[in-house]
C-alpha atoms as a PDB file:
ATOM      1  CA  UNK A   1       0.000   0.000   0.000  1.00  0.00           C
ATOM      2  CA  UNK A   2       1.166   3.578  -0.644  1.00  0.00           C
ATOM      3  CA  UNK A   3       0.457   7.125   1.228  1.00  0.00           C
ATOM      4  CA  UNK A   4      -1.846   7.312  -1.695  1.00  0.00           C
ATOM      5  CA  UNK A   5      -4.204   4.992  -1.047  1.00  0.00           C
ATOM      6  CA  UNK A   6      -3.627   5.561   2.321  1.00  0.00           C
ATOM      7  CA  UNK A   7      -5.080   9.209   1.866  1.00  0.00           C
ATOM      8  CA  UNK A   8      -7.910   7.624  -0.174  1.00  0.00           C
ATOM      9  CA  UNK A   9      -8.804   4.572   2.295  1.00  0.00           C
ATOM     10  CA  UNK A  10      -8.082   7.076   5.369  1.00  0.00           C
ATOM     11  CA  UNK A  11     -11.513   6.671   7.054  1.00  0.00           C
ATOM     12  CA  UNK A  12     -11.216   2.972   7.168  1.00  0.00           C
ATOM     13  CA  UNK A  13      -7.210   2.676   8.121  1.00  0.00           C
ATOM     14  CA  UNK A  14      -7.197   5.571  11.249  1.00  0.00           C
ATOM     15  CA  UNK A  15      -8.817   3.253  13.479  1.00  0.00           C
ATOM     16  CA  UNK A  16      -5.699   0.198  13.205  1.00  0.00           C
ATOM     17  CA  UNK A  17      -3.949   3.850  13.439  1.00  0.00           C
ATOM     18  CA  UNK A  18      -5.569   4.962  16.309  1.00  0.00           C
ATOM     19  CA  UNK A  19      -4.766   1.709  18.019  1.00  0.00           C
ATOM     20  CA  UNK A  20      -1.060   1.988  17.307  1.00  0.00           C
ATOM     21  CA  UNK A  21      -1.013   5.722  18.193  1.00  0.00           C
ATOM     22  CA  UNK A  22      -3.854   6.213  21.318  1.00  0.00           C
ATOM     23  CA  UNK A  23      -2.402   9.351  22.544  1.00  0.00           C
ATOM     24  CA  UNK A  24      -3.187  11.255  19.156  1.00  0.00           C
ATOM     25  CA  UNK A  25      -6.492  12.773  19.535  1.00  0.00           C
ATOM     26  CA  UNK A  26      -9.920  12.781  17.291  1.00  0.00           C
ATOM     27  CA  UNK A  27      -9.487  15.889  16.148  1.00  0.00           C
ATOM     28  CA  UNK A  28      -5.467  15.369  15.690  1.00  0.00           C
ATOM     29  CA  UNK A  29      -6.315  12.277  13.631  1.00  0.00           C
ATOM     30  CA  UNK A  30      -9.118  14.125  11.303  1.00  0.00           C
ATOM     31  CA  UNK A  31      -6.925  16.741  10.637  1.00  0.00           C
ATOM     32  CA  UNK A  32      -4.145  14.475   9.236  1.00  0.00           C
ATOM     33  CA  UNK A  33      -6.448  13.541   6.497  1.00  0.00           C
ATOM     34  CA  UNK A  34      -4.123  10.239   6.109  1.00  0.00           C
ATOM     35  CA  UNK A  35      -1.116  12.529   4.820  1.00  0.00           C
ATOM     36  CA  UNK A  36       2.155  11.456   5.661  1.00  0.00           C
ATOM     37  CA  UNK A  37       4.285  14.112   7.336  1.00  0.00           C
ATOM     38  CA  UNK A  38       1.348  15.667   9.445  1.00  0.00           C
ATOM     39  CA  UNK A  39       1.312  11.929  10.492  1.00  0.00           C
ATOM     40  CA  UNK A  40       4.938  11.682  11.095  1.00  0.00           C
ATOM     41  CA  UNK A  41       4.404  15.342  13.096  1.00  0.00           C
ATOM     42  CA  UNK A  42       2.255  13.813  15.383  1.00  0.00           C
ATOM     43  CA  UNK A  43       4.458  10.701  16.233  1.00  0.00           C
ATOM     44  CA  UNK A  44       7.360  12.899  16.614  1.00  0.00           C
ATOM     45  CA  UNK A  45       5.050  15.503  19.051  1.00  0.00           C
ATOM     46  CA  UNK A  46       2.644  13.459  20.934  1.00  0.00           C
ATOM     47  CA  UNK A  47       5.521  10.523  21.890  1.00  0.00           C
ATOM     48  CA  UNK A  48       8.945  12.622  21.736  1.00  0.00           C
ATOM     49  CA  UNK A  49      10.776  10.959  18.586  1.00  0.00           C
ATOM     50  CA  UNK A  50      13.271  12.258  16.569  1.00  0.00           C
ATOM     51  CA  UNK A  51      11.563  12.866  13.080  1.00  0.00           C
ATOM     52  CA  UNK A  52      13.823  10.153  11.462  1.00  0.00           C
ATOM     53  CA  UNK A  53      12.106   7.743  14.419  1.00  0.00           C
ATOM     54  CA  UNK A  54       8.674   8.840  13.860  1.00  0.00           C
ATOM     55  CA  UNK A  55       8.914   8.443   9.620  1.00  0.00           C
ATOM     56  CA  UNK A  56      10.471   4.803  10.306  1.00  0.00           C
ATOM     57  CA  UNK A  57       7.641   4.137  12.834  1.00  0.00           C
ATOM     58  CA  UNK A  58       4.930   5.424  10.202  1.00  0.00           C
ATOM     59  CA  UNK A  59       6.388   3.909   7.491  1.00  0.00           C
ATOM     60  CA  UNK A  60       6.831   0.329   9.360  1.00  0.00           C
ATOM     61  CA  UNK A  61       2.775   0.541  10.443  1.00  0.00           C
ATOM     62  CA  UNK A  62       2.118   1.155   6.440  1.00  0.00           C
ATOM     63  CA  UNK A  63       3.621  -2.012   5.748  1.00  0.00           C
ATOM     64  CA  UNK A  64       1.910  -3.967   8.266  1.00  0.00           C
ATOM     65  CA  UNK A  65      -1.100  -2.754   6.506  1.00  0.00           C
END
C-alpha cells in the first residue's frame, strides 16, 4: 500500500492507526487527512521521537497494513 491509497482509504485505516497511536487525539487524527508528514508530526510531538524515528515508525505501520 502507498500514502496514496492511504489518503484515499483514510476513514477505514485511522482506526488500526488509532490503536497503534492512542495518545493522538480525534481531532489530531481528522486533521491528518491520512497525509504522511502531518502523520509523522504527530508521532514525533505526541511521543517525543526524533523525526527520522517517527517516519520509520509510520512507514513500518504502512507495511503492516
Amino acid at each position: 500500500m502507498n500514502w496514496d491509497q492511504v489518503e484515499g482509504k483514510w476513514r477505514e485505516l485511522k482506526g488500526k492507526a488509532q490503536a497503534k497511536w492512542g495518545d493522538i487525539t480525534d481531532d489530531e487524527w481528522h486533521s491528518t487527512e491520512g497525509r504522511r508528514e502531518q502523520l509523522v508530526g504527530l508521532v514525533q510531538e505526541k511521543y517525543g521521537r526524533a523525526k527520522e524515528v517517527a517516519e520509520r515508525e509510520v512507514d513500518e505501520w504502512l507495511r503492516t497494513l
